[in-house]
Structures are given as structure tokens and as C-alpha cells.
C-alpha atoms as a PDB file:
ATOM      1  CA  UNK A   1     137.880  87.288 106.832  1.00  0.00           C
ATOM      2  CA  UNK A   2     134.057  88.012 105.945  1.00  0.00           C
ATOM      3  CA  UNK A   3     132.021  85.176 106.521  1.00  0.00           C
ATOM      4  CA  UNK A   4     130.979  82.845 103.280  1.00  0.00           C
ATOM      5  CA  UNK A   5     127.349  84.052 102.065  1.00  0.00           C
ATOM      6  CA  UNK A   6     124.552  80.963 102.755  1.00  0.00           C
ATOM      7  CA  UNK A   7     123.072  81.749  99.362  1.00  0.00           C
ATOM      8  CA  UNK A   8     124.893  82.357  95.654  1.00  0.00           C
ATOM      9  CA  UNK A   9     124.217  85.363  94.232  1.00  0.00           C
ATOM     10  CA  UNK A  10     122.468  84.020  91.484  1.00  0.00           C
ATOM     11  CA  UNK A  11     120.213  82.999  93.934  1.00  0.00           C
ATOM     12  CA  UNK A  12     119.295  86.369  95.148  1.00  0.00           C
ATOM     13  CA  UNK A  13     119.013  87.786  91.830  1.00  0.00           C
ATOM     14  CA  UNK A  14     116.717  85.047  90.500  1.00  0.00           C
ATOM     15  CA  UNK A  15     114.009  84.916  94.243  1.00  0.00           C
ATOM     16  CA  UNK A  16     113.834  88.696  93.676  1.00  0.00           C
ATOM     17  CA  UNK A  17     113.278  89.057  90.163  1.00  0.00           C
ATOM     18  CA  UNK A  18     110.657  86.014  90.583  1.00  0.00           C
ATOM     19  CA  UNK A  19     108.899  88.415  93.800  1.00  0.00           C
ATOM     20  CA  UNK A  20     108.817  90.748  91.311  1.00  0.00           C
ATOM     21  CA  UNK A  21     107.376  89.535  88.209  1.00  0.00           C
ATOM     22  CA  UNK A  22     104.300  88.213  90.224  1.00  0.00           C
ATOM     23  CA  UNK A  23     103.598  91.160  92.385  1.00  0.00           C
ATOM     24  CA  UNK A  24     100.845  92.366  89.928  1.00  0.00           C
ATOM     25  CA  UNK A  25      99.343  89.044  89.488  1.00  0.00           C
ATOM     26  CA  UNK A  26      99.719  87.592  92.707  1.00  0.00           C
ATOM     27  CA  UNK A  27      97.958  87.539  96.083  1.00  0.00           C
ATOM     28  CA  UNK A  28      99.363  89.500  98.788  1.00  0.00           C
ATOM     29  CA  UNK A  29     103.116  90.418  98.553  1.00  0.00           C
ATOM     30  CA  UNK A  30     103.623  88.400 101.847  1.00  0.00           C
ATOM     31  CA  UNK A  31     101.823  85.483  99.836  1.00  0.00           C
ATOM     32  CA  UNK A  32     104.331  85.786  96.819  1.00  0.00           C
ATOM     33  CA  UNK A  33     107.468  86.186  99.475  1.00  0.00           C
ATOM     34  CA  UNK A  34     106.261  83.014 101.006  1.00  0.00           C
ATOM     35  CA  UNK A  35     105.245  81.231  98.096  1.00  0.00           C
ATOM     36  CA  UNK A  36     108.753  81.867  96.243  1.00  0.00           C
ATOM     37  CA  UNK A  37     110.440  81.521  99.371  1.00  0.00           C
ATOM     38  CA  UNK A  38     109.268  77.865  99.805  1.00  0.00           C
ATOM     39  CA  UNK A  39     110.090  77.076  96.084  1.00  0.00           C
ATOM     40  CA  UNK A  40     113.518  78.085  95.976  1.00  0.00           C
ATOM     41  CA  UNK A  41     114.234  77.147 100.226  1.00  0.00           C
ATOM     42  CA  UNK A  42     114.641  80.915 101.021  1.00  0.00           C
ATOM     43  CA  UNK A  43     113.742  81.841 104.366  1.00  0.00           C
ATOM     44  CA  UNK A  44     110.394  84.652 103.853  1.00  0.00           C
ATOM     45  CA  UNK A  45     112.243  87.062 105.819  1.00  0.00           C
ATOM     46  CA  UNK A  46     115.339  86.593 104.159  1.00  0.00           C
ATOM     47  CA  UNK A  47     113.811  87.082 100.984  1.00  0.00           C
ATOM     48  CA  UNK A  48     111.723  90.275 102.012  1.00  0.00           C
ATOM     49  CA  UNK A  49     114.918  92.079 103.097  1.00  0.00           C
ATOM     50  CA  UNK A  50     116.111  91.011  99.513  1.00  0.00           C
ATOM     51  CA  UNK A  51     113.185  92.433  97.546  1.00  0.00           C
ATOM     52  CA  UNK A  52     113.292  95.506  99.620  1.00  0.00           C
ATOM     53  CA  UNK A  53     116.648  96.259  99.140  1.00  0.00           C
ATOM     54  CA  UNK A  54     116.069  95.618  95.037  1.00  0.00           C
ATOM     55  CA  UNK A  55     113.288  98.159  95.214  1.00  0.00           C
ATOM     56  CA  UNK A  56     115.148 100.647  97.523  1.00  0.00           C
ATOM     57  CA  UNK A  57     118.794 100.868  95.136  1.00  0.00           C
ATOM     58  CA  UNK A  58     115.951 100.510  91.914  1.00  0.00           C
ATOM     59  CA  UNK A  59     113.911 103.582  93.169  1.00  0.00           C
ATOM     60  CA  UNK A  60     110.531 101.248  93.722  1.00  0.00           C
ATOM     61  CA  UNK A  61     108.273 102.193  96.318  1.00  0.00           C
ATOM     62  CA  UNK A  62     105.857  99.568  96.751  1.00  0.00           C
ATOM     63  CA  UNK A  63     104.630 101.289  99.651  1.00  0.00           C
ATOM     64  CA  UNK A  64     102.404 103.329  97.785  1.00  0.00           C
ATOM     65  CA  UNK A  65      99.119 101.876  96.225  1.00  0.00           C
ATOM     66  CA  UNK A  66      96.760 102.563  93.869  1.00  0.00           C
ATOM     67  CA  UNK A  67      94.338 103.564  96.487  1.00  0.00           C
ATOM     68  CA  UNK A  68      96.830 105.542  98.685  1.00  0.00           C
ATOM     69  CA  UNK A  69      97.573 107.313  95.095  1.00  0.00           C
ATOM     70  CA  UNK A  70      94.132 108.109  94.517  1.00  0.00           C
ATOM     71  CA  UNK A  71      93.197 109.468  98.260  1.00  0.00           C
ATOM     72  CA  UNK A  72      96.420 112.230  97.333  1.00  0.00           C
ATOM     73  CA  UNK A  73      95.005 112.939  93.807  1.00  0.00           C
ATOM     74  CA  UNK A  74      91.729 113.872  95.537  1.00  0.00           C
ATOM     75  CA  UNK A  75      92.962 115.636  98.460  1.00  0.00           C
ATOM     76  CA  UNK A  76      94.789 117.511  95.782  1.00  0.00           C
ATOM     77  CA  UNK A  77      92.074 118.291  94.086  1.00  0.00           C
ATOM     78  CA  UNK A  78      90.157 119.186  97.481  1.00  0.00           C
ATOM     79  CA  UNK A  79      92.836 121.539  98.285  1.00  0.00           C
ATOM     80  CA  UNK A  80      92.633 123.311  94.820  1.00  0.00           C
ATOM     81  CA  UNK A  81      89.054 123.667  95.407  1.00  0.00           C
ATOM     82  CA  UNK A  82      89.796 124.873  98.967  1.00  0.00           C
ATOM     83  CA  UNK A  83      92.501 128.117  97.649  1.00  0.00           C
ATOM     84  CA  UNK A  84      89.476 128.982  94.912  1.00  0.00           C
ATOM     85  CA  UNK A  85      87.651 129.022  97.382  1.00  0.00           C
ATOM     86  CA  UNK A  86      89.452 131.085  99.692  1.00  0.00           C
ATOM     87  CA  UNK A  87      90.270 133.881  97.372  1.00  0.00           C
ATOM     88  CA  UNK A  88      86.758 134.365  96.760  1.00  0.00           C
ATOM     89  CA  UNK A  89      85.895 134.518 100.804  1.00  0.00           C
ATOM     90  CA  UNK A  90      89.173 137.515 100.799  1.00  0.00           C
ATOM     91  CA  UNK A  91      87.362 139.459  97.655  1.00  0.00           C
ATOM     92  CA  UNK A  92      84.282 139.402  99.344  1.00  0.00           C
ATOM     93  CA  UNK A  93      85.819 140.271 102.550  1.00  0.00           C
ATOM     94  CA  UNK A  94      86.874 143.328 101.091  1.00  0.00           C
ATOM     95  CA  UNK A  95      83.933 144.280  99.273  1.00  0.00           C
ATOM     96  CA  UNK A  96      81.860 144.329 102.364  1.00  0.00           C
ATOM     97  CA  UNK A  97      84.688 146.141 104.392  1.00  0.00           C
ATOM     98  CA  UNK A  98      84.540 148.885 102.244  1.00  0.00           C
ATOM     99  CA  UNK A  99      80.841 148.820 102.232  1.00  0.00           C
ATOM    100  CA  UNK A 100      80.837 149.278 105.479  1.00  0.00           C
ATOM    101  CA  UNK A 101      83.022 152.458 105.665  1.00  0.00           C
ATOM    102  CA  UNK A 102      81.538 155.559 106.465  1.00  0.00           C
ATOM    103  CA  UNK A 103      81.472 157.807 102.768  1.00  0.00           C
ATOM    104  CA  UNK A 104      82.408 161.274 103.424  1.00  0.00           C
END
């Protein structure tokens, strides 16, 4: 027989959705785990695990930040600017080669 759960799911539902609505107004998301957590006497941890698992099965990555997103839009632009750049090295590669062919 499964053991009884220490919190109702209603519980669960309500600390995550809580995490969640404050993440963009909030302090740190360790500060809104902890803060929630002491409000409703969830455990931080506990309630980390919980919020994690609601982003994972909702496809959330909170992982990735504005400023991470910003560093890949530039080195995407960098590496754009990189292949231009490249092409133009290999036409003017060839250009000289030929130039330097003997003519006969």
C-alpha cells in the first residue's frame, strides 16, 4: 500500500501556481520558493521539486534568461557575420590562385 501523501493536492497545485505568478515580479526564484514556502508551511525544497516538475510536464524552461537569450541572439548574429565573411576569404582565395598561375 503506497504511503499517504504529507500534503493535499490542492496544496501542490495552489504553492506552484503562487511560485509562478510572482516569478516576474519577485526577487530571486529561491526568494519566492522560500517566501511561499513559509506562507503555506511547505518545506523550500519540497516546493522547488514541485515547481520544477510543473515547468518540466508544462514545457517551461526557466533555465534560460533574458541575458543567456541575448548572448545566443548575438553569437548568432556573430556567426552569420563569420560565414559572410568566410565566403568572401574562399572568392578571394581563388582569385589570387589563378592570378598566380603561369598564362600560357
Amino acid at each position: 500500500m503506497p504511503t499517504p501523501r504529507k500534503y493535499p493536492p490542492e496544496l501542490i497545485e495552489r504553492a506552484v501556481r503562487m511560485v509562478i505568478e510572482m516569478r516576474p515580479t519577485g526577487p530571486g526564484r529561491s526568494g519566492i520558493v522560500r517566501q511561499v514556502g513559509e506562507l503555506l508551511g511547505v518545506h523550500p525544497e519540497v516546493l522547488r521539486h514541485w515547481v520544477k516538475k510543473a515547468d518540466a510536464e508544462a514545457g517551461r524552461n526557466t533555465e534560460t534568461t533574458a541575458s543567456a537569450t541575448a548572448r545566443v541572439l548575438q553569437l548568432e548574429k556573430e556567426n552569420a557575420d563569420l560565414r559572410r565573411l568566410n565566403g568572401i576569404l574562399k572568392a578571394a582565395a581563388v582569385l589570387f590562385a589563378a592570378e598566380l598561375e603561369p598564362k600560357q
